[in-house]
PDB file of N, CA and C in Angstrom:
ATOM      1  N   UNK A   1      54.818  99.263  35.389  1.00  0.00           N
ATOM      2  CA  UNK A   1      53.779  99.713  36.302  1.00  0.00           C
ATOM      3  C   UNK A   1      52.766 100.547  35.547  1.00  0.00           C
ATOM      4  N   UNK A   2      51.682 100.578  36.002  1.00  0.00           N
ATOM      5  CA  UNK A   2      50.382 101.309  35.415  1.00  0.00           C
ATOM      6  C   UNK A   2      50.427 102.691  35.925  1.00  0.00           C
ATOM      7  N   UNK A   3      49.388 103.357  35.263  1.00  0.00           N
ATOM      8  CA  UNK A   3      49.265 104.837  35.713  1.00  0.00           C
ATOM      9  C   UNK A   3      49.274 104.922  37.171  1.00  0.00           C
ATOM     10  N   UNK A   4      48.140 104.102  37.799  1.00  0.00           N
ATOM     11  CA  UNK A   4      47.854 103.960  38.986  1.00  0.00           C
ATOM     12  C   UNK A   4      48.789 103.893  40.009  1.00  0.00           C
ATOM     13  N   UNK A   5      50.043 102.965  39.769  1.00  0.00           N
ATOM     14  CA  UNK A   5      50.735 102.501  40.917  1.00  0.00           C
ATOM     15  C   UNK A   5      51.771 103.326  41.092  1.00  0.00           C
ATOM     16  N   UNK A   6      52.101 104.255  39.611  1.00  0.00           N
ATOM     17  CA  UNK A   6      53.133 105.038  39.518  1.00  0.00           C
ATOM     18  C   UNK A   6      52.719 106.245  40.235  1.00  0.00           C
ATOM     19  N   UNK A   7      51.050 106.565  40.102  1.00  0.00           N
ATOM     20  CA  UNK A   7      50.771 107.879  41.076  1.00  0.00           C
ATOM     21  C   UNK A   7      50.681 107.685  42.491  1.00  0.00           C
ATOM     22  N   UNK A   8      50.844 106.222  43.153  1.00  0.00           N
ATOM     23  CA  UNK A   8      50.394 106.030  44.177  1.00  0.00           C
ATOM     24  C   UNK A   8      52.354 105.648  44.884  1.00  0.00           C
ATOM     25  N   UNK A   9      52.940 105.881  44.042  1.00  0.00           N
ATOM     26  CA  UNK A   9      54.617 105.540  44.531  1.00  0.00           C
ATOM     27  C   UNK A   9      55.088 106.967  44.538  1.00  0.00           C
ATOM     28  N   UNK A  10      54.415 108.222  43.735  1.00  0.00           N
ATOM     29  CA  UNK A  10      54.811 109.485  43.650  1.00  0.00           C
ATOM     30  C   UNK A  10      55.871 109.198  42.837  1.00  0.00           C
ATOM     31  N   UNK A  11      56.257 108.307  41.851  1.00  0.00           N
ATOM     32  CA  UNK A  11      56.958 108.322  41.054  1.00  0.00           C
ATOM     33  C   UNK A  11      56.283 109.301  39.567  1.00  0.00           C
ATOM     34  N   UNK A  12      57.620 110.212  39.285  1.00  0.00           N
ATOM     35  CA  UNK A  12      57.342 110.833  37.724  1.00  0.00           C
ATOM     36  C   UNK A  12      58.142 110.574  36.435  1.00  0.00           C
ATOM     37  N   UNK A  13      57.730 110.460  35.658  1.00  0.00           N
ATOM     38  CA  UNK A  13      58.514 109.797  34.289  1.00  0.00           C
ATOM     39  C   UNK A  13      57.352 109.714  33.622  1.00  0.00           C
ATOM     40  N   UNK A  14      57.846 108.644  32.419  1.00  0.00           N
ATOM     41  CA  UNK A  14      57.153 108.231  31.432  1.00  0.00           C
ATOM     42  C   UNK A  14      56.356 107.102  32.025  1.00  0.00           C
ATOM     43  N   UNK A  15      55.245 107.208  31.731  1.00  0.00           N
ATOM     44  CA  UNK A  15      54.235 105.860  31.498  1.00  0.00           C
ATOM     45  C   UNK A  15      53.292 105.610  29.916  1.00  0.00           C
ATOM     46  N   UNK A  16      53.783 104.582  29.411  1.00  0.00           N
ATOM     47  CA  UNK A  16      53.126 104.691  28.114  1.00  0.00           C
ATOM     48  C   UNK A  16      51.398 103.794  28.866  1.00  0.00           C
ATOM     49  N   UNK A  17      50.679 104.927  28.311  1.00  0.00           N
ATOM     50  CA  UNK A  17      48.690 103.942  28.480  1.00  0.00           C
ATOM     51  C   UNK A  17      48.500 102.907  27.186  1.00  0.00           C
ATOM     52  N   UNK A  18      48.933 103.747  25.893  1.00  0.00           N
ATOM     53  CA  UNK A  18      48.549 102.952  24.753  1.00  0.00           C
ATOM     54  C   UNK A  18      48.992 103.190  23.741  1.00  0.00           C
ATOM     55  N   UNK A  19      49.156 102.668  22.368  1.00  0.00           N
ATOM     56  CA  UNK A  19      49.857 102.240  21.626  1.00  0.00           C
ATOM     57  C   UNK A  19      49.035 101.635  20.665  1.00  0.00           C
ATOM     58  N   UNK A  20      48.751 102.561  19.281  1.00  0.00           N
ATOM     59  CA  UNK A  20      48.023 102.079  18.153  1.00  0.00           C
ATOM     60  C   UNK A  20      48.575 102.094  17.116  1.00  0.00           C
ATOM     61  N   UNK A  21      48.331 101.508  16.007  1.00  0.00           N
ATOM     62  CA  UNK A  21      48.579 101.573  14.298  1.00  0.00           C
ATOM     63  C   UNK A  21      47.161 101.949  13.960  1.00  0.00           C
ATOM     64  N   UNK A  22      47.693 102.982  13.145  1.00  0.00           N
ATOM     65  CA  UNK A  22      45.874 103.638  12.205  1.00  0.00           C
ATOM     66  C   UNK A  22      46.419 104.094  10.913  1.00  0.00           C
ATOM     67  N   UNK A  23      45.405 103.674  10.273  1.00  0.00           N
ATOM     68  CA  UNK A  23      45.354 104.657   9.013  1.00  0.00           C
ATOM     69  C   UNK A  23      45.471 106.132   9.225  1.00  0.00           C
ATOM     70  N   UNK A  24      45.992 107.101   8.877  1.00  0.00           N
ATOM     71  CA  UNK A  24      45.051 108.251   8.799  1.00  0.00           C
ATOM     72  C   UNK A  24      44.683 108.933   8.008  1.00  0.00           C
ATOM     73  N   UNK A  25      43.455 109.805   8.489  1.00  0.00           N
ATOM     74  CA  UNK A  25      42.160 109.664   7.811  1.00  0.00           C
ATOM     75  C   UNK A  25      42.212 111.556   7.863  1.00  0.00           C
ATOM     76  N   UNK A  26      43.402 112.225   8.393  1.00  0.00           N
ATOM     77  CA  UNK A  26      43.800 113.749   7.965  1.00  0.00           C
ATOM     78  C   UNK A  26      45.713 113.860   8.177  1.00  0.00           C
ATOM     79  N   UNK A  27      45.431 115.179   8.014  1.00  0.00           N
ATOM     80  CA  UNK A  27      47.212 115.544   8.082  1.00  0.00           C
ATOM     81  C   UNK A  27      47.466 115.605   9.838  1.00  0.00           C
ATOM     82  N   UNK A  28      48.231 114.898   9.622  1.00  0.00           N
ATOM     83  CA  UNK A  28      49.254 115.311  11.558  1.00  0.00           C
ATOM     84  C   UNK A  28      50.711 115.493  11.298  1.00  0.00           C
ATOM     85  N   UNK A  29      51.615 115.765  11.983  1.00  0.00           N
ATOM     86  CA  UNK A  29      52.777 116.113  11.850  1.00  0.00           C
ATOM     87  C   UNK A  29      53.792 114.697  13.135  1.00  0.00           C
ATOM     88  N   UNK A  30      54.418 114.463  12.665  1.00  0.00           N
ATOM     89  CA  UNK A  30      55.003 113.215  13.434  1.00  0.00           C
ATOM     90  C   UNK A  30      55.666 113.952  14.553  1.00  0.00           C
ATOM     91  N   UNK A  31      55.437 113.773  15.932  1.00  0.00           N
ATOM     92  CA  UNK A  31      56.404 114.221  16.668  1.00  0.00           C
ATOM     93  C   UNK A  31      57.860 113.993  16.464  1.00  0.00           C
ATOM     94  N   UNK A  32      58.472 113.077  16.456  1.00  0.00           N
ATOM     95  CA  UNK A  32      59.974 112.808  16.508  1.00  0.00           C
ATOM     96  C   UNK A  32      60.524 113.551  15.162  1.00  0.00           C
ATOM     97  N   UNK A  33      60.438 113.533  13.602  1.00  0.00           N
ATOM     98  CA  UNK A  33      60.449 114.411  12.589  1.00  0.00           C
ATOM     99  C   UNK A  33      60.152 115.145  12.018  1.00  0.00           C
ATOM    100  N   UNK A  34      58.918 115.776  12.522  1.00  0.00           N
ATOM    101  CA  UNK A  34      58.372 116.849  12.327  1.00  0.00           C
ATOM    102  C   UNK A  34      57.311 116.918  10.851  1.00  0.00           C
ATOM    103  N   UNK A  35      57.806 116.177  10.253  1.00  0.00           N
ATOM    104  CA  UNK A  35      57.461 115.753   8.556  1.00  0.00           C
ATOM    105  C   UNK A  35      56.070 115.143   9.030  1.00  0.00           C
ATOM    106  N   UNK A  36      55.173 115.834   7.599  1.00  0.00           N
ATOM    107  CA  UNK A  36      53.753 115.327   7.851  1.00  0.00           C
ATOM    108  C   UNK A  36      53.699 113.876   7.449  1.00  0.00           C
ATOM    109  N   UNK A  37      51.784 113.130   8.446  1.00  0.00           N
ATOM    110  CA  UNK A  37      52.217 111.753   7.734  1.00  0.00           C
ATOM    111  C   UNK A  37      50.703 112.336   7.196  1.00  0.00           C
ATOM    112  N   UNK A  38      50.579 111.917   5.832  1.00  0.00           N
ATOM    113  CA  UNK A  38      49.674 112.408   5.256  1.00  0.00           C
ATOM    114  C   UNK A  38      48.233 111.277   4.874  1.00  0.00           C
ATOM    115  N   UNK A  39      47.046 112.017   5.193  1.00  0.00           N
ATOM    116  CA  UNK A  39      46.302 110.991   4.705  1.00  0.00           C
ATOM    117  C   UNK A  39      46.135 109.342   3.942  1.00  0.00           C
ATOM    118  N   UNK A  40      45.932 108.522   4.384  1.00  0.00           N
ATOM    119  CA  UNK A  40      45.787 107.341   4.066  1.00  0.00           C
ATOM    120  C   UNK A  40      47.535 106.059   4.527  1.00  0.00           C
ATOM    121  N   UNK A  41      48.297 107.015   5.220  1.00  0.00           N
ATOM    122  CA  UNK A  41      49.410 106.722   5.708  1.00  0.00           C
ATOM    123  C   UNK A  41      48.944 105.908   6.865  1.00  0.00           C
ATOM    124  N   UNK A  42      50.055 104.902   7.336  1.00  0.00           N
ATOM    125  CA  UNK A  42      50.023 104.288   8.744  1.00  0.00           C
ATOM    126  C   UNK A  42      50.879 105.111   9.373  1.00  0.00           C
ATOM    127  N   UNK A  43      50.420 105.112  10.619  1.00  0.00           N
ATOM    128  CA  UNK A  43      50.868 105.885  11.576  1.00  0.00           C
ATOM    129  C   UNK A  43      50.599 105.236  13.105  1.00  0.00           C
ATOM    130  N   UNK A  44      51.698 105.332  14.226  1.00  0.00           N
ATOM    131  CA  UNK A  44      51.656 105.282  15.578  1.00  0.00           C
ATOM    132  C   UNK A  44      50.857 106.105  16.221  1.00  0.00           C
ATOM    133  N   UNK A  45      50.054 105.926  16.982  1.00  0.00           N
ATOM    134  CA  UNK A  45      48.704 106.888  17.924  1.00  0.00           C
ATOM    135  C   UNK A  45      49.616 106.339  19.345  1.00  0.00           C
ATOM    136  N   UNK A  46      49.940 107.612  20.035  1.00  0.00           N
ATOM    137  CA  UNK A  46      50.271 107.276  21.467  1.00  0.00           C
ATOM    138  C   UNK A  46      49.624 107.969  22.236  1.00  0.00           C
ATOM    139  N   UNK A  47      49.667 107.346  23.765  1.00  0.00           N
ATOM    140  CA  UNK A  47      48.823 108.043  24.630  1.00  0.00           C
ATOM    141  C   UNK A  47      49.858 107.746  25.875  1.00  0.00           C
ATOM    142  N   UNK A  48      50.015 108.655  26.769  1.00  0.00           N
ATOM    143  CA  UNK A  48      51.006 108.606  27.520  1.00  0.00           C
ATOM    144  C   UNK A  48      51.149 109.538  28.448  1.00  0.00           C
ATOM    145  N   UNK A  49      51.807 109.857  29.782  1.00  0.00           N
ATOM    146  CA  UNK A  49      51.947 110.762  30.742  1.00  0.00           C
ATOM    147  C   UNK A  49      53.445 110.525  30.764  1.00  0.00           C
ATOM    148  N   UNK A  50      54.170 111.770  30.842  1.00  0.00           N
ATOM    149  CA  UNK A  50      55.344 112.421  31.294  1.00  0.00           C
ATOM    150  C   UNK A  50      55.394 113.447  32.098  1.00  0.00           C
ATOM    151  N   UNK A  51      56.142 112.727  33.391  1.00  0.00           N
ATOM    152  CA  UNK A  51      56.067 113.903  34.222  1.00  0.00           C
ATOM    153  C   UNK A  51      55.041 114.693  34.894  1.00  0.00           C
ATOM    154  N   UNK A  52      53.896 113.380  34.746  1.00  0.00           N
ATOM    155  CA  UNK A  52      52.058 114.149  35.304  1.00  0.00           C
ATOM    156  C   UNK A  52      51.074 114.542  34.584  1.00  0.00           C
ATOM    157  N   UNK A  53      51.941 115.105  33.064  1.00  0.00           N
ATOM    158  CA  UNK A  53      51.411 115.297  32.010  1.00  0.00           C
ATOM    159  C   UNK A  53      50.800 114.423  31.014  1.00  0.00           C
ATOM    160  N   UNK A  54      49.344 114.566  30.643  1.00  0.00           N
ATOM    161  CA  UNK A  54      48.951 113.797  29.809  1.00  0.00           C
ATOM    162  C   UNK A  54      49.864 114.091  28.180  1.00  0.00           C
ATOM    163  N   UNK A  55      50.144 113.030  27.660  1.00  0.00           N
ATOM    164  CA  UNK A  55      50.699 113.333  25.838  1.00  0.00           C
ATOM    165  C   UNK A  55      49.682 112.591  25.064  1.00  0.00           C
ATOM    166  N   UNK A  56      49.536 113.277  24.094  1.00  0.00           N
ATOM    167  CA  UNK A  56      49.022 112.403  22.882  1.00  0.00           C
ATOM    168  C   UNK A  56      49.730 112.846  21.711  1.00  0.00           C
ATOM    169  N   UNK A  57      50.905 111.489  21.098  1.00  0.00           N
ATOM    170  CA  UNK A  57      51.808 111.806  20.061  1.00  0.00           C
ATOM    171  C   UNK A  57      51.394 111.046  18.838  1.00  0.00           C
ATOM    172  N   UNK A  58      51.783 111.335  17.643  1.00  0.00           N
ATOM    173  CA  UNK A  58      51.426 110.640  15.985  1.00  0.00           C
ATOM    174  C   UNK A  58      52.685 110.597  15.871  1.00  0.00           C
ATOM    175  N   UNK A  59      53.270 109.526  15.584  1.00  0.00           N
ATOM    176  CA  UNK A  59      54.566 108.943  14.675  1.00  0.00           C
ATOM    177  C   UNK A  59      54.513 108.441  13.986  1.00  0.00           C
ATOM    178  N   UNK A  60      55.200 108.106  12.189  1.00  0.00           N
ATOM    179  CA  UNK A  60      55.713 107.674  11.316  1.00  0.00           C
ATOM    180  C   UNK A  60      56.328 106.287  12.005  1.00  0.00           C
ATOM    181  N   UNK A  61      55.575 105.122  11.512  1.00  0.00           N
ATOM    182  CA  UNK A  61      56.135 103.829  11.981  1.00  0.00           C
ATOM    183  C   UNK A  61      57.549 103.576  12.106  1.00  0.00           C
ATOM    184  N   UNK A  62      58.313 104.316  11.506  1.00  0.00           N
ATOM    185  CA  UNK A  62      60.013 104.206  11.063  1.00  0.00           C
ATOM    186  C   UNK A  62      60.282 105.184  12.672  1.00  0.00           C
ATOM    187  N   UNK A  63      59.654 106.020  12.614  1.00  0.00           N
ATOM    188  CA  UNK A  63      60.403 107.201  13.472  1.00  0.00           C
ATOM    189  C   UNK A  63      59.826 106.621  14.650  1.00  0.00           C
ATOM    190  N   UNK A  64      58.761 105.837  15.376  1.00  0.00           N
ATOM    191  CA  UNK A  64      58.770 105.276  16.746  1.00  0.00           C
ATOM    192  C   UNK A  64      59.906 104.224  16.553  1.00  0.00           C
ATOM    193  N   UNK A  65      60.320 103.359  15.533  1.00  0.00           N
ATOM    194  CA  UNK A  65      61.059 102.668  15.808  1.00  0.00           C
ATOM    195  C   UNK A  65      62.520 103.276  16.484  1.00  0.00           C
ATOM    196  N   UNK A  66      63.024 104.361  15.906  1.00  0.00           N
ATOM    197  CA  UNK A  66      64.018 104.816  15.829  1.00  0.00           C
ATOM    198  C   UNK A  66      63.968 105.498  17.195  1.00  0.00           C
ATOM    199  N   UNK A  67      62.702 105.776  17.590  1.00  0.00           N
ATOM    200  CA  UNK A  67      62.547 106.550  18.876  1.00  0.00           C
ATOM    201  C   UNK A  67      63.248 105.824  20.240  1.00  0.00           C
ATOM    202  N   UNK A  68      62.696 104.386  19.768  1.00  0.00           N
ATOM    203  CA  UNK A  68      62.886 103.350  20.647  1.00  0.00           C
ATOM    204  C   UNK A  68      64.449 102.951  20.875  1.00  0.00           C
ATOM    205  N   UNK A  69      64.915 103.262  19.658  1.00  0.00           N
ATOM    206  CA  UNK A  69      66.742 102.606  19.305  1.00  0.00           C
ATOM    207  C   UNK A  69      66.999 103.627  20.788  1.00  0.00           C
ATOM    208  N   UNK A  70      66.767 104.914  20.735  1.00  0.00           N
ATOM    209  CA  UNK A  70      67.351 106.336  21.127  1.00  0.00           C
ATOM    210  C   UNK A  70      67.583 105.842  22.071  1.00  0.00           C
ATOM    211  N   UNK A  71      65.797 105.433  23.102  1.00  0.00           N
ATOM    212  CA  UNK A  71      65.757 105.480  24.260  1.00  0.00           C
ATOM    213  C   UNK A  71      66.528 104.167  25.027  1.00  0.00           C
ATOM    214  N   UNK A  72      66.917 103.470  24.183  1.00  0.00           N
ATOM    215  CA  UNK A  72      67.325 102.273  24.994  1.00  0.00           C
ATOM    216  C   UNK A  72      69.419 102.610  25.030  1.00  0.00           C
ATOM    217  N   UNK A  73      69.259 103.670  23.949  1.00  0.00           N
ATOM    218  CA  UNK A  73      71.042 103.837  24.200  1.00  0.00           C
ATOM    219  C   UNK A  73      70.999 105.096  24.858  1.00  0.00           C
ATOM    220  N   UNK A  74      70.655 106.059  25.004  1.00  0.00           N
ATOM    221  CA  UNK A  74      70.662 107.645  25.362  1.00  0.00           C
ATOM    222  C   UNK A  74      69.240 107.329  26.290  1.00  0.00           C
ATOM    223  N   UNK A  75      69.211 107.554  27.867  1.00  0.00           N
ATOM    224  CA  UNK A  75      68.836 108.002  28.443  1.00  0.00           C
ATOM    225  C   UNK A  75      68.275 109.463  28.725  1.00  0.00           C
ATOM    226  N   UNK A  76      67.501 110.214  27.770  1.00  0.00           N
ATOM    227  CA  UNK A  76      67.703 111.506  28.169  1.00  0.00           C
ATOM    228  C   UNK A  76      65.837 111.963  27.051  1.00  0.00           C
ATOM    229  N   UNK A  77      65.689 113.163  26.935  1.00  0.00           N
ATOM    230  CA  UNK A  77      64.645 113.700  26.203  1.00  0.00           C
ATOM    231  C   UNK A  77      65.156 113.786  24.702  1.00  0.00           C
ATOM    232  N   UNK A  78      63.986 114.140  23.808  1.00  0.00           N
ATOM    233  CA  UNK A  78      63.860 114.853  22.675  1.00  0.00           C
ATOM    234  C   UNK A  78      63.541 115.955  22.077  1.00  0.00           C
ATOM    235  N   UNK A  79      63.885 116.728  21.582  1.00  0.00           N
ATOM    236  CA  UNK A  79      63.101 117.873  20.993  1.00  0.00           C
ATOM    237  C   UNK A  79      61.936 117.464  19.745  1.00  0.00           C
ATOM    238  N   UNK A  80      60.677 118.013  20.199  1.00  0.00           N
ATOM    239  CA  UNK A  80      59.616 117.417  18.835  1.00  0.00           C
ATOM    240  C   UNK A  80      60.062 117.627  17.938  1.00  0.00           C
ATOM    241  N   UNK A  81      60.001 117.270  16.860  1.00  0.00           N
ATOM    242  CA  UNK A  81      60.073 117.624  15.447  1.00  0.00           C
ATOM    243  C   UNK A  81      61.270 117.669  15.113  1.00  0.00           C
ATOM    244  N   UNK A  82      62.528 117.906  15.760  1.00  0.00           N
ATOM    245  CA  UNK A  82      64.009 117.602  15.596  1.00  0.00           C
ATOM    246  C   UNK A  82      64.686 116.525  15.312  1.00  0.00           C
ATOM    247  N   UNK A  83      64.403 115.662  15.091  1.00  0.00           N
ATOM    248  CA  UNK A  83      64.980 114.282  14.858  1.00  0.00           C
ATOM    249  C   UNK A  83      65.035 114.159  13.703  1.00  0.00           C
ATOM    250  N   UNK A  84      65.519 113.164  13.033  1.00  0.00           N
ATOM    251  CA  UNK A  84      65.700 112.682  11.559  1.00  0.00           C
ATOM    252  C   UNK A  84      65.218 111.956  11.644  1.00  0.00           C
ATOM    253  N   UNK A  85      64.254 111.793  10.495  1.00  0.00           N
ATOM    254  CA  UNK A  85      63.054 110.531   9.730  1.00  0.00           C
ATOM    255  C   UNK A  85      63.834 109.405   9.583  1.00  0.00           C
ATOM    256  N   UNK A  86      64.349 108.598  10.011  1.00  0.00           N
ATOM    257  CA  UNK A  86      65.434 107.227   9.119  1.00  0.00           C
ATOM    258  C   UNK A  86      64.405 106.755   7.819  1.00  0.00           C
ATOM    259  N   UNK A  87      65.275 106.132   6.951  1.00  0.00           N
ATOM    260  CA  UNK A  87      64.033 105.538   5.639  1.00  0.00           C
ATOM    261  C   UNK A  87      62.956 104.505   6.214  1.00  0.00           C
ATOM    262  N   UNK A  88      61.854 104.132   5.304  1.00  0.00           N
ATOM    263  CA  UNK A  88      61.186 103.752   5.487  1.00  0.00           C
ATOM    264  C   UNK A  88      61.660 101.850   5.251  1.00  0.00           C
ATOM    265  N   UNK A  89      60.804 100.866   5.420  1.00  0.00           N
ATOM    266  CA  UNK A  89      61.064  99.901   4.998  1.00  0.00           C
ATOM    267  C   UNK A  89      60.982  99.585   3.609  1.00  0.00           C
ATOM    268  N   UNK A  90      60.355 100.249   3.024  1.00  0.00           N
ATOM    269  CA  UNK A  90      60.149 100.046   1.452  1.00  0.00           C
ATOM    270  C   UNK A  90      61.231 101.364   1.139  1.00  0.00           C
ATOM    271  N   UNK A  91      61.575 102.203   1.456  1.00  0.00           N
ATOM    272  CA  UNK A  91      62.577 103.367   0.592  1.00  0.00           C
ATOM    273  C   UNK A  91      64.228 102.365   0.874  1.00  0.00           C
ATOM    274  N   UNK A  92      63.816 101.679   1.803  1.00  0.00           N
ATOM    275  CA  UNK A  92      65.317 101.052   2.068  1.00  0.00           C
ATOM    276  C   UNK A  92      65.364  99.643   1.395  1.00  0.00           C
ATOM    277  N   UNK A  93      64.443  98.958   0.694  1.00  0.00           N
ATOM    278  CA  UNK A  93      64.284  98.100  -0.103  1.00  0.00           C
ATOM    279  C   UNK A  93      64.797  98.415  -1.129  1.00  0.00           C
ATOM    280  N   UNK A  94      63.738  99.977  -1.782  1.00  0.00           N
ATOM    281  CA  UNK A  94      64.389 100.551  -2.929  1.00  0.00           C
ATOM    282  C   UNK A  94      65.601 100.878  -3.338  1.00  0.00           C
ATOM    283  N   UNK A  95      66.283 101.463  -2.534  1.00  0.00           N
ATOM    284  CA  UNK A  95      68.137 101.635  -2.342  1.00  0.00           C
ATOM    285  C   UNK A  95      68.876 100.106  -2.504  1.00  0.00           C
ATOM    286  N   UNK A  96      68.294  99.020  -2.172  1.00  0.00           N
ATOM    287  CA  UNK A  96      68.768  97.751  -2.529  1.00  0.00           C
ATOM    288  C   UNK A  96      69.029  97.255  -3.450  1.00  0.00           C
ATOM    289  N   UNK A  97      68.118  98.054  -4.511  1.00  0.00           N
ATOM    290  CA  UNK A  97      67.875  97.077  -5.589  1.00  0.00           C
ATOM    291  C   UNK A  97      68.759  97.824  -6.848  1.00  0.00           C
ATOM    292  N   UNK A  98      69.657  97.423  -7.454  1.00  0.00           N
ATOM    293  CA  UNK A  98      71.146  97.308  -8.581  1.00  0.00           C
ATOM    294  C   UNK A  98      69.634  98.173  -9.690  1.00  0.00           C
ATOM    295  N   UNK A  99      69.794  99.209  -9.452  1.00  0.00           N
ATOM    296  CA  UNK A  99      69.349  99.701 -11.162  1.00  0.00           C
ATOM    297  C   UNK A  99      69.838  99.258 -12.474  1.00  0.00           C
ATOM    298  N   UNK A 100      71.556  98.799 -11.905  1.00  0.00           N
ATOM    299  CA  UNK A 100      71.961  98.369 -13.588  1.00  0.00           C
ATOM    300  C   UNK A 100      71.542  97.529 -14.127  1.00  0.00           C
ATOM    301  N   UNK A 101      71.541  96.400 -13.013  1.00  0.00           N
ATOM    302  CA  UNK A 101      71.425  95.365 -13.610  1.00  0.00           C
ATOM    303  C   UNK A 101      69.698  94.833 -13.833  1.00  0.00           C
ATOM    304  N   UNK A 102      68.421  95.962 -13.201  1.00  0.00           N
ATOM    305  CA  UNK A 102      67.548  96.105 -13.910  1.00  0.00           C
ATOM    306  C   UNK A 102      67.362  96.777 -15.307  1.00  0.00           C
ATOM    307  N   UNK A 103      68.472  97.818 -15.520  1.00  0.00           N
ATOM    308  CA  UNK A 103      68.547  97.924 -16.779  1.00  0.00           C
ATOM    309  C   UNK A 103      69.118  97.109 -18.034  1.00  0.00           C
ATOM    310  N   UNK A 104      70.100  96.754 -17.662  1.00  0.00           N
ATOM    311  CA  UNK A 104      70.496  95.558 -18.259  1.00  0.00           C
ATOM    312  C   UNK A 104      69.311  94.037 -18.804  1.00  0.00           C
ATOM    313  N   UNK A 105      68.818  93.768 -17.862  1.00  0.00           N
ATOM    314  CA  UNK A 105      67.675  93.256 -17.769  1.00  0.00           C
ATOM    315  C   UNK A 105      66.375  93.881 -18.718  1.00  0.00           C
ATOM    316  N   UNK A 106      66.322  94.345 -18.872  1.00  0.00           N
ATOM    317  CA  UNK A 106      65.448  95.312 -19.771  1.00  0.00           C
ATOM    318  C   UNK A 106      65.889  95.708 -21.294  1.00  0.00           C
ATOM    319  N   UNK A 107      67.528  95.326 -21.037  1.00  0.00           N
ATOM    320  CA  UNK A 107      67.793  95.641 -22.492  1.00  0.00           C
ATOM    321  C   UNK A 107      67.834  94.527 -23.463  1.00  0.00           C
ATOM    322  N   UNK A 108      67.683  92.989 -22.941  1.00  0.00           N
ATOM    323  CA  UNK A 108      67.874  91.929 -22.683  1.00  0.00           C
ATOM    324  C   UNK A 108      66.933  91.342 -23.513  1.00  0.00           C
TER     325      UNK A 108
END
């Protein structure tokens, strides 16, 4: 349901309005980890009402994902900035890859 139908049912919760990927172009602090995403980073732009309240949140692409895992097993809130960052898709690539046997490879 839209903003509209949810104010017109007197229902309160979450309504997400919108949902972006951006560069960014200064420092913000990710809601869900608190950890800055720093210039020239991709980042989640949300726009949203909870509870009547307008939000506007910045997340670390990893940490909306993870936001999402939460909400679909745990029914309940978050504290900002309290959460743990999970790795990124490329830091978890990196952990994949056998150093030895790139070294090995190198000695080769």
């Amino acid at each position: 349901m839209g903003l509209a139908s949810n104010a017109g049912l007197g229902l309160m919760g979450y309504t997400l309005i919108s949902e972006r990927t951006h560069k960014a172009l200064k420092r913000y602090l990710c809601i869900w980890c608190g950890e800055l995403i720093l210039p020239g980073q991709q980042y989640v732009r949300e726009f949203s009402t909870y509870e009547g309240d307008v939000q506007k949140h910045k997340w670390h692409p990893e940490c909306r994902d993870a936001s999402a895992e939460y909400f679909r097993e745990v029914d309940d809130e978050f504290s900002p900035h309290d959460m743990e960052r999970p790795p990124s898709p490329g830091a978890l690539e990196f952990e994949s890859w056998d150093c030895a046997l790139l070294k090995q490879a190198a000695l080769v």
